[in-house]
Protein backbone atom coordinates (compact mmCIF):
# COMPACT_ATOMS: atom_id res chain seq x y z
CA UNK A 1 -43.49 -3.05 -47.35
CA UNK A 2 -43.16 0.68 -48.10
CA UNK A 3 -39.33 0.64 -46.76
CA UNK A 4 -37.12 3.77 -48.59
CA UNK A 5 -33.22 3.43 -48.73
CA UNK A 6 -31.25 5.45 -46.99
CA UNK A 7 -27.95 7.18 -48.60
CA UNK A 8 -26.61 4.10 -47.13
CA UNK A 9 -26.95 1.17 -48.56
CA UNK A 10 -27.61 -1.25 -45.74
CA UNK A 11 -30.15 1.38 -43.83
CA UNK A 12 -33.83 1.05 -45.00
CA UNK A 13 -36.21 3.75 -43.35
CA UNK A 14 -39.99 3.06 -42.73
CA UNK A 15 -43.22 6.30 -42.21
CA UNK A 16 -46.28 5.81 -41.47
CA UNK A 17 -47.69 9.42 -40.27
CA UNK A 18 -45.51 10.09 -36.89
CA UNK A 19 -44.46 6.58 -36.60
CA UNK A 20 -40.93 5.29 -37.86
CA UNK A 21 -38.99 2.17 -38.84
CA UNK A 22 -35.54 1.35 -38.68
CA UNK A 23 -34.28 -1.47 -40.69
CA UNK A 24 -30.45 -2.53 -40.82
CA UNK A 25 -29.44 -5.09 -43.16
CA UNK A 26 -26.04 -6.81 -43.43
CA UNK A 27 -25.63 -9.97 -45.05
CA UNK A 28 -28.12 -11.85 -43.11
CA UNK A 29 -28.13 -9.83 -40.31
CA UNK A 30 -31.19 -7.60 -39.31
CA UNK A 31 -31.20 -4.99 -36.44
CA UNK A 32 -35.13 -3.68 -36.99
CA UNK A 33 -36.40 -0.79 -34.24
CA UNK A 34 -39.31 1.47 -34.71
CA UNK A 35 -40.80 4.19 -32.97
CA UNK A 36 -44.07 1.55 -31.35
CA UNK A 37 -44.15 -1.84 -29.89
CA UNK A 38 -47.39 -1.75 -32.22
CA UNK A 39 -45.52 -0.87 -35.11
CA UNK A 40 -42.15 -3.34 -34.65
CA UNK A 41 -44.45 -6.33 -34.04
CA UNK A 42 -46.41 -5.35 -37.01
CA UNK A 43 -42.86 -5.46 -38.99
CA UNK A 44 -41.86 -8.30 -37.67
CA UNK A 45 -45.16 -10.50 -38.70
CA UNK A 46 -45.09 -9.26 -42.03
CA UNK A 47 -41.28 -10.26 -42.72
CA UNK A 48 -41.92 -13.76 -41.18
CA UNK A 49 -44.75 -14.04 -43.99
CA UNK A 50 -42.05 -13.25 -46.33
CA UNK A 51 -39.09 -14.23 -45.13
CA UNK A 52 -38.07 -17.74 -43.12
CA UNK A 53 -36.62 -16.24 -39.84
CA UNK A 54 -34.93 -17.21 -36.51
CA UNK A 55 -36.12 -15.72 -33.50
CA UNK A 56 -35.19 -12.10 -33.20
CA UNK A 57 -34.03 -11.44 -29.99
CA UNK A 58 -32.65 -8.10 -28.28
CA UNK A 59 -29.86 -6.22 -29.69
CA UNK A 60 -26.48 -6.89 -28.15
CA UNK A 61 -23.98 -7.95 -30.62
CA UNK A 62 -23.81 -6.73 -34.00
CA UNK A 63 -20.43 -6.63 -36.43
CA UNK A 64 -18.57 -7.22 -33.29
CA UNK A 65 -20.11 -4.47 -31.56
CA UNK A 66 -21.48 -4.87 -28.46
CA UNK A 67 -24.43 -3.04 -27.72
CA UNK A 68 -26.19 -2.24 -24.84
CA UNK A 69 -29.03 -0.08 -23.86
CA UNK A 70 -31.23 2.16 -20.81
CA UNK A 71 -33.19 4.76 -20.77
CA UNK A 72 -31.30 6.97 -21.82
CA UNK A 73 -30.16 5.34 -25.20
CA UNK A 74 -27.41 2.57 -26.83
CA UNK A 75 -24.15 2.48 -25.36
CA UNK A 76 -21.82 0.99 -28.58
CA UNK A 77 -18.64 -0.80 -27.62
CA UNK A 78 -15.70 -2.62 -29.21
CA UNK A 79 -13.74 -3.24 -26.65
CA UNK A 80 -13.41 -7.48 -26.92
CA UNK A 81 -12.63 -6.44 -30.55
CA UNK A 82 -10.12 -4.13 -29.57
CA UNK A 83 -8.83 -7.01 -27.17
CA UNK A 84 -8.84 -9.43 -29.59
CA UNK A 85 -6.81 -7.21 -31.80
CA UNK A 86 -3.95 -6.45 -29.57
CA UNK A 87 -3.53 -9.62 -28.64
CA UNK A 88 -3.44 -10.45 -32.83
CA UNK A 89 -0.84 -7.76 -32.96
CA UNK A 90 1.29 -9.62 -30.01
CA UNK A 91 0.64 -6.29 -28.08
CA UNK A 92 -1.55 -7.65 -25.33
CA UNK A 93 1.04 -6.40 -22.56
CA UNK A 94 1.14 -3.31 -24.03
CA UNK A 95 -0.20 0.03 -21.30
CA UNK A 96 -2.00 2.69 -22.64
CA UNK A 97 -0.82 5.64 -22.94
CA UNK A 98 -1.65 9.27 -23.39
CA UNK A 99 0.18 11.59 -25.95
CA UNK A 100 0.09 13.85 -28.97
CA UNK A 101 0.42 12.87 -32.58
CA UNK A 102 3.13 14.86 -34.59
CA UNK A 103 0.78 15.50 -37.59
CA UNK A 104 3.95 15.91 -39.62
CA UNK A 105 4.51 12.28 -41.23
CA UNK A 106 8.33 11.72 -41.57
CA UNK A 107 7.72 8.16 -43.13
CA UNK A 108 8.19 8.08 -46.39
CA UNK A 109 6.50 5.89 -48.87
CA UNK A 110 9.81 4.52 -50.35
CA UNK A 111 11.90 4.27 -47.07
CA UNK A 112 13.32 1.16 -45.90
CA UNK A 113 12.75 -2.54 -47.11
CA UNK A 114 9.52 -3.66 -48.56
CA UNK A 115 7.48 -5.82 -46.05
CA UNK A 116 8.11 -9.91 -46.71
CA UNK A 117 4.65 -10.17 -46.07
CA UNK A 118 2.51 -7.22 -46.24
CA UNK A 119 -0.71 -9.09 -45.42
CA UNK A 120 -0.58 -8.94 -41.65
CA UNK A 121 0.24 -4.78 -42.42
CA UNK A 122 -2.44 -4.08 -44.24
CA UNK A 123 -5.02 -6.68 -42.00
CA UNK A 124 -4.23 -5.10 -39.11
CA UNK A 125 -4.58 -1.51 -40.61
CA UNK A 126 -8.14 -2.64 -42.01
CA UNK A 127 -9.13 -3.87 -38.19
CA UNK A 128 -8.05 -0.79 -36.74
CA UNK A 129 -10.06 1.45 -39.50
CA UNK A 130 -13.31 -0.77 -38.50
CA UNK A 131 -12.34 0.31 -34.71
CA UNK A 132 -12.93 3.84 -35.37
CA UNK A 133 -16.90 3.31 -35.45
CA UNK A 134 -16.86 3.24 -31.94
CA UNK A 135 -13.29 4.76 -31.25
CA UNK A 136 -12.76 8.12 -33.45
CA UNK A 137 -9.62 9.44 -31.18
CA UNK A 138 -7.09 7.29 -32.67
CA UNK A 139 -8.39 8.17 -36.24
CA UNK A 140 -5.74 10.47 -38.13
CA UNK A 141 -3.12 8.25 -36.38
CA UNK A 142 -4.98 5.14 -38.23
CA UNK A 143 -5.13 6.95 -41.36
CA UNK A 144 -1.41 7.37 -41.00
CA UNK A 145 -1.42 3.62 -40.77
CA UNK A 146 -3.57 3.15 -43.68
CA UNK A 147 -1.58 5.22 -46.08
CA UNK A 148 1.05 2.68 -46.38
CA UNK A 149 -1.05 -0.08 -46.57
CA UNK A 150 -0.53 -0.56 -50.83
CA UNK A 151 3.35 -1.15 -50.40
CA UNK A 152 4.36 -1.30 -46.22
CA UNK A 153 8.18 -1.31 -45.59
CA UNK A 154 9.86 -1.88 -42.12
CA UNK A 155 9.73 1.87 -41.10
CA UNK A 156 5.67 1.59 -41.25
CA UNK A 157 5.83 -1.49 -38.98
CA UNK A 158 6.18 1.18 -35.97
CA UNK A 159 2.94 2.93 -36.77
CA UNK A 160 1.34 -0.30 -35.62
């Protein structure tokens, strides 16, 4: 259909003199936008020559992120997800709390007992990497997570 790949690989980009396509793809999972009504539902009927589709619908969920949109643009959210992780985490009835990040790391690799189970470590450190789409604050403090993740021990367990 004249689609180009973006450097990403799920991101597909459509021109047609100043009018533009958008087309996500993940799995089977399609967010498709473009720059006309004209243009989208021209899109749209050629894929469902192609391609046996359910109705598209507007955007609001999409990886578990909720989206939602005005005038003035999208407004991305994971806060369910984030929810849904704390409560996975058996920190539900945890408070938020503001505060600086020593950015000197005085875990150690090797310190302390390895982990019986190092899947829930390392789960939990993935879902709270995927938060940081929507989230980038807590980033380095992730990444501090996410350095033990090949071998946790019981010292890492408080970085969660």
């Amino acid at each position: 259909m004249g689609f180009v790949p973006s450097v990403s690989d799920t991101l597909f980009v459509y021109k047609d003199g100043s009018s533009t396509a958008y087309l996500l793809l993940y799995v089977d999972d399609i967010i498709l936008t473009a720059s006309s009504t004209e243009l989208l539902h021209s899109i749209i009927g050629h894929l469902h020559t192609e391609f046996a589709m359910t109705k598209l619908a507007d955007l609001h969920h999409f990886l578990r992120i909720s989206i939602t949109g005005n005038s003035d643009g999208l407004f991305l959210s994971q806060r369910q997800y984030a929810l849904d992780l704390l409560q996975r985490a058996d920190m539900s009835k945890c408070h938020s709390t503001s505060m600086l990040v020593d950015s000197k790391s005085k875990l150690s690799a090797t310190d302390g007992p390895p982990i019986d189970d190092p899947s829930e470590y390392k789960s939990i450190a993935g879902a709270l990497q995927y938060l940081t789409l929507t989230h980038p604050d807590p980033a380095y403090v992730i990444q501090q997570v996410c350095l033990f993740r090949h071998d946790p021990r019981e010292p890492h367990l408080v970085l969660i």
